[in-house]
C-alpha atoms as a PDB file:
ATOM      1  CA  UNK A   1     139.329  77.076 171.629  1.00  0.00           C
ATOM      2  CA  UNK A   2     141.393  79.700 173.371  1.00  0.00           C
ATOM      3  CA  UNK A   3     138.912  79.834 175.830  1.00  0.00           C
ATOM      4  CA  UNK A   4     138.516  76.833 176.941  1.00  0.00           C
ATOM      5  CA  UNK A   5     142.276  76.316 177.185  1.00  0.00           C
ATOM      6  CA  UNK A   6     142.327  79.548 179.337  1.00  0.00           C
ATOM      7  CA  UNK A   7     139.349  77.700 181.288  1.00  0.00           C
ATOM      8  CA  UNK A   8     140.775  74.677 181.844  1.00  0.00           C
ATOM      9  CA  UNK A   9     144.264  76.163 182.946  1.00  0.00           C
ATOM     10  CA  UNK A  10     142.143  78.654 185.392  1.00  0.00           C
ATOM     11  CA  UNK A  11     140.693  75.372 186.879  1.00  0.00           C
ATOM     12  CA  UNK A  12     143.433  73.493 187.066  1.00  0.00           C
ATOM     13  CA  UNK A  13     145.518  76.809 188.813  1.00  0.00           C
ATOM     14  CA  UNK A  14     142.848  77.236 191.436  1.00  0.00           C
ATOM     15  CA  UNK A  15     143.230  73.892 193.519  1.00  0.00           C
ATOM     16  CA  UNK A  16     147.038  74.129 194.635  1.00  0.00           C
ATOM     17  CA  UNK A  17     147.767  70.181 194.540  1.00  0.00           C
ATOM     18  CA  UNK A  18     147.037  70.112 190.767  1.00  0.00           C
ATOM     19  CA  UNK A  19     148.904  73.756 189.874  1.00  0.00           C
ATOM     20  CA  UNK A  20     151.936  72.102 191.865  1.00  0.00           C
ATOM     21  CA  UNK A  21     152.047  68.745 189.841  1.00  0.00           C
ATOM     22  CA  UNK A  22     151.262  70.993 186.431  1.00  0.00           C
ATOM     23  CA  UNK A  23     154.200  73.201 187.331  1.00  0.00           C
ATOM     24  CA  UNK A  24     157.830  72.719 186.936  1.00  0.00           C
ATOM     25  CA  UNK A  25     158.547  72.449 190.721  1.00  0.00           C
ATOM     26  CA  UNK A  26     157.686  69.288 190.603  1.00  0.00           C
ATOM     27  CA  UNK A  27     158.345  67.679 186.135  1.00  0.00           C
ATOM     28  CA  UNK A  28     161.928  69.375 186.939  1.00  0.00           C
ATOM     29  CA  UNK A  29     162.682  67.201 189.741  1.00  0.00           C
ATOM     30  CA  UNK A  30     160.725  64.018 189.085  1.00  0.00           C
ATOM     31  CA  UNK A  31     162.241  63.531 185.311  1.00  0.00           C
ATOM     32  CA  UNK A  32     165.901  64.390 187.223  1.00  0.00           C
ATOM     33  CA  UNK A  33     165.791  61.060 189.062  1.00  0.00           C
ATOM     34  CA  UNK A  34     166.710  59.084 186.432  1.00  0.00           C
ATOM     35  CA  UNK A  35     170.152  60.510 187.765  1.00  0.00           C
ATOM     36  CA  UNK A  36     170.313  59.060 191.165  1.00  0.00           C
ATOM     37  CA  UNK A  37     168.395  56.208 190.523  1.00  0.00           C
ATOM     38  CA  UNK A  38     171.236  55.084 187.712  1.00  0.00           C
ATOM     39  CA  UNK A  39     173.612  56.213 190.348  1.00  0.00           C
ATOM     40  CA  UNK A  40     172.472  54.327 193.112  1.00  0.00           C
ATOM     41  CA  UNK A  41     172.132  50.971 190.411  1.00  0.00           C
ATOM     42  CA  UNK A  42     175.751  51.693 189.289  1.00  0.00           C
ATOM     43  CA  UNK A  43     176.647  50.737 193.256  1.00  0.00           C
ATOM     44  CA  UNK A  44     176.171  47.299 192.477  1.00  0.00           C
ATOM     45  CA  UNK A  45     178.655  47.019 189.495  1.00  0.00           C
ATOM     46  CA  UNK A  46     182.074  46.186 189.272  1.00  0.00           C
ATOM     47  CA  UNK A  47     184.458  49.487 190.577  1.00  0.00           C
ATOM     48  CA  UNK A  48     186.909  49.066 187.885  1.00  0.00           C
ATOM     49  CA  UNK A  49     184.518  50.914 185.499  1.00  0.00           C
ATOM     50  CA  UNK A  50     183.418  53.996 187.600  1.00  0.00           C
ATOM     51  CA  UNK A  51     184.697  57.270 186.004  1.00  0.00           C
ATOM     52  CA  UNK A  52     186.500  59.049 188.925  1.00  0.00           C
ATOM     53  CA  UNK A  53     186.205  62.580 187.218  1.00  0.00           C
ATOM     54  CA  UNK A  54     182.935  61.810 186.071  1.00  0.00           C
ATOM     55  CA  UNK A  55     181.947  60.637 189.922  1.00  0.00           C
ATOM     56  CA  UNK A  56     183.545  64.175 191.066  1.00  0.00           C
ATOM     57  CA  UNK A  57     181.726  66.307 188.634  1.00  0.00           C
ATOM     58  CA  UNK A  58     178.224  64.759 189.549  1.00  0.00           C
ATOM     59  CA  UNK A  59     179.699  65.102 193.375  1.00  0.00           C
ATOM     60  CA  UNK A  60     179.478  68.901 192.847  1.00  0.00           C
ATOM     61  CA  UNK A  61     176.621  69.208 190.522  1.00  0.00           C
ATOM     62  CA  UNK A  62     174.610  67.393 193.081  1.00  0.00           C
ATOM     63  CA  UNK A  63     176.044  70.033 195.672  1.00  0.00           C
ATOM     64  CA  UNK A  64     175.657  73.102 194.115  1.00  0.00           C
ATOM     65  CA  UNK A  65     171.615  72.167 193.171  1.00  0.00           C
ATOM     66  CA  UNK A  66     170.484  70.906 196.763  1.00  0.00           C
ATOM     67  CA  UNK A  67     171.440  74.111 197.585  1.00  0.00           C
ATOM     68  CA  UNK A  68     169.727  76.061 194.555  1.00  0.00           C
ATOM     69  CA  UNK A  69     167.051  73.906 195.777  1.00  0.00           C
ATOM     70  CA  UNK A  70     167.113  75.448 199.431  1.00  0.00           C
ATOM     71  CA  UNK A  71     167.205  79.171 197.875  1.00  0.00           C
ATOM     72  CA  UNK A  72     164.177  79.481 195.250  1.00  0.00           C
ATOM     73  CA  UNK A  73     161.228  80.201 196.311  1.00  0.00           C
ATOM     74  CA  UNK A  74     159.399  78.733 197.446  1.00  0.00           C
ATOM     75  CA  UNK A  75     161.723  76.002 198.860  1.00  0.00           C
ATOM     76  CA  UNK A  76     161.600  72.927 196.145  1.00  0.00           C
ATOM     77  CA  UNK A  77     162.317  70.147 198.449  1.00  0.00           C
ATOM     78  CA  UNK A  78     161.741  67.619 196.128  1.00  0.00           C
ATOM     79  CA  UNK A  79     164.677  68.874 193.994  1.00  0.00           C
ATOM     80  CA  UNK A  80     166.583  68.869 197.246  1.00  0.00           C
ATOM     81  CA  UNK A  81     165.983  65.181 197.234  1.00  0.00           C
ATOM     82  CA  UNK A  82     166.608  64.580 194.444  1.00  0.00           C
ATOM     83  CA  UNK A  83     170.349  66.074 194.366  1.00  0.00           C
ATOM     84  CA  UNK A  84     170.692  64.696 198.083  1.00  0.00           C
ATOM     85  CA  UNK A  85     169.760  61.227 196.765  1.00  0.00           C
ATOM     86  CA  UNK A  86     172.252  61.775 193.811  1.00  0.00           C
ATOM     87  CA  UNK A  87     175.441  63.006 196.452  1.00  0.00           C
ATOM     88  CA  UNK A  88     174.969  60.380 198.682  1.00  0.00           C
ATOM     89  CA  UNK A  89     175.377  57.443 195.621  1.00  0.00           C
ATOM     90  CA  UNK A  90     178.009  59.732 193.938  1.00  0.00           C
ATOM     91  CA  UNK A  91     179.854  59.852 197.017  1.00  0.00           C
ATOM     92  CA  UNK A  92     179.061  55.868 197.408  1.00  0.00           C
ATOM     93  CA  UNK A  93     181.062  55.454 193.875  1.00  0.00           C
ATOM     94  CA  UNK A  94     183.822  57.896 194.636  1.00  0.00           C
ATOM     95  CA  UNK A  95     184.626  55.555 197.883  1.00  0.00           C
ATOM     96  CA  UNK A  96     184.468  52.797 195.999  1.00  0.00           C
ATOM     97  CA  UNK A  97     186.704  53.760 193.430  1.00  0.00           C
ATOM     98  CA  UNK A  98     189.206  55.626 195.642  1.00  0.00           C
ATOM     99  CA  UNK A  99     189.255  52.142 197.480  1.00  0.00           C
ATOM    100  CA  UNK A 100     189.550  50.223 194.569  1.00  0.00           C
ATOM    101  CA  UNK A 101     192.285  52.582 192.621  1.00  0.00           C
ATOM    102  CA  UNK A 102     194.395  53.675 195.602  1.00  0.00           C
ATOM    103  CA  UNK A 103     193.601  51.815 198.827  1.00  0.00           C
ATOM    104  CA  UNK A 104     194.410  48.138 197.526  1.00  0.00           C
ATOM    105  CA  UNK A 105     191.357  46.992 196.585  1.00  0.00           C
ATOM    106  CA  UNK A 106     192.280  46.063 193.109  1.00  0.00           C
ATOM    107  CA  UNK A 107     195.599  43.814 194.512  1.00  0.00           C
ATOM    108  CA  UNK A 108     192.717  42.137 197.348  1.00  0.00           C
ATOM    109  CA  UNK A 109     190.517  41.381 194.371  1.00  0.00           C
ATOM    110  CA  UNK A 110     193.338  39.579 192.668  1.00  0.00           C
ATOM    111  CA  UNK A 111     194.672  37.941 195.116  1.00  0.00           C
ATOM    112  CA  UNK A 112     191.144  36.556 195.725  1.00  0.00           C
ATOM    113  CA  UNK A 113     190.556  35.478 192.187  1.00  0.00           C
ATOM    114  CA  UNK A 114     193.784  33.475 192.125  1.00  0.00           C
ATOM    115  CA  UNK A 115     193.066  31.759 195.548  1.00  0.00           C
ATOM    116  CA  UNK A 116     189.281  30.898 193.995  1.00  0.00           C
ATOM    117  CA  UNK A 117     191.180  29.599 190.934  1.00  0.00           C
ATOM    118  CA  UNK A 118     193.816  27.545 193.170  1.00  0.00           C
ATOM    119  CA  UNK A 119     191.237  26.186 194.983  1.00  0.00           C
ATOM    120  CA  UNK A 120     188.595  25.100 191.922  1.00  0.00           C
ATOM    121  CA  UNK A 121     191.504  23.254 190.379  1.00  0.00           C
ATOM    122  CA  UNK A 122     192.396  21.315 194.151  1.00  0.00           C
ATOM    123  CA  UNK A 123     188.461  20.368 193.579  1.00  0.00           C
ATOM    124  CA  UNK A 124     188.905  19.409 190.018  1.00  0.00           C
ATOM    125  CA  UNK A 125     191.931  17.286 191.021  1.00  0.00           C
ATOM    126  CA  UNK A 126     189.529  15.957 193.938  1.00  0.00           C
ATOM    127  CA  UNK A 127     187.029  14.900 191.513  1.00  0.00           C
ATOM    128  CA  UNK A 128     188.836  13.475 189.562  1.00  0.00           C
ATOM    129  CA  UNK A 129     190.499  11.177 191.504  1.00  0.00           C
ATOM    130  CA  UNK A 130     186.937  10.222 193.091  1.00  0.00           C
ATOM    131  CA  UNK A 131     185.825   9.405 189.423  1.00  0.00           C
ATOM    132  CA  UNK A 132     188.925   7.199 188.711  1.00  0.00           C
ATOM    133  CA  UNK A 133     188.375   5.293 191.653  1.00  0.00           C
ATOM    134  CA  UNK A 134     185.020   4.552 191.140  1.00  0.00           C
ATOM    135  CA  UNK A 135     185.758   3.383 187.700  1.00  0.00           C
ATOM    136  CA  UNK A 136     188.127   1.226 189.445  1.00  0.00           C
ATOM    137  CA  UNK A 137     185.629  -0.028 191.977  1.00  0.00           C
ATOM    138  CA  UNK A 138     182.753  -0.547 188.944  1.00  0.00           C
ATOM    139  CA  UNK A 139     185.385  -2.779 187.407  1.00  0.00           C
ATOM    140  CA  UNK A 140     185.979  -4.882 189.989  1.00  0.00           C
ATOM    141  CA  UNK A 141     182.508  -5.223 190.715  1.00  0.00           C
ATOM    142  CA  UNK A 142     181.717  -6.183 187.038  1.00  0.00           C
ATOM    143  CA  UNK A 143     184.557  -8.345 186.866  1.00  0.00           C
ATOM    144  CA  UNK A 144     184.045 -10.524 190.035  1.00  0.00           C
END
């Protein structure tokens, strides 16, 4: 059995496209974008729940390991993708929560929300007065 193990992995070794998808130059980076593929869905959610430490730390972490990815050799530039992927959505989220948190965005969201509400209830009112008078035209119709 150990033989044909040490057979197989001897075949698989010799053609270089199969040794690099059986090695860990490529299962390191490919199970790693679950990362920046959360990141970049976590773009379209509401800013008031992004984690600015937690946006910082993956800022860095994504840093640091494009440029591991740069040094080992040979060069993994799939890992490099993967982090540069992951620092540009990070860096996406950190904008969007500095611009929420400290440049006004949270006041210009508010002030939007109360002018939507202002505005459903003028529409409301509208209605309703449509609806009571054509009750009032309906009556005089059935009446007459």
């Amino acid at each position: 059995m150990a033989a044909a193990i040490k057979a197989l992995n001897a075949k698989i070794r010799s053609n270089p496209y199969t040794d690099y998808i059986c090695s860990t130059h490529f299962w390191g980076p490919a199970s790693n974008f679950g990362i920046p593929l959360a990141a970049v869905m976590d773009t379209q959610k509401d800013p008031e729940i992004i984690s600015g430490t937690m946006t910082l730390a993956l800022c860095g972490y994504s840093a640091t390991f494009m440029r591991y990815a740069m040094a080992v050799t040979p060069v993994n530039y799939l890992l490099f993708g993967c982090h540069f992927v992951n620092f540009g959505a990070q860096a996406t989220q950190a904008y969007r929560y500095l611009n929420y948190w400290n440049f006004g965005g949270k006041e210009l969201r508010e002030k939007a929300n109360q002018e939507a509400s202002h505005i459903a209830d003028q529409a409301k009112a509208a209605a309703n007065k449509v609806e009571s008078k054509a009750k009032e035209v309906a009556n005089k119709v059935t009446s007459s």
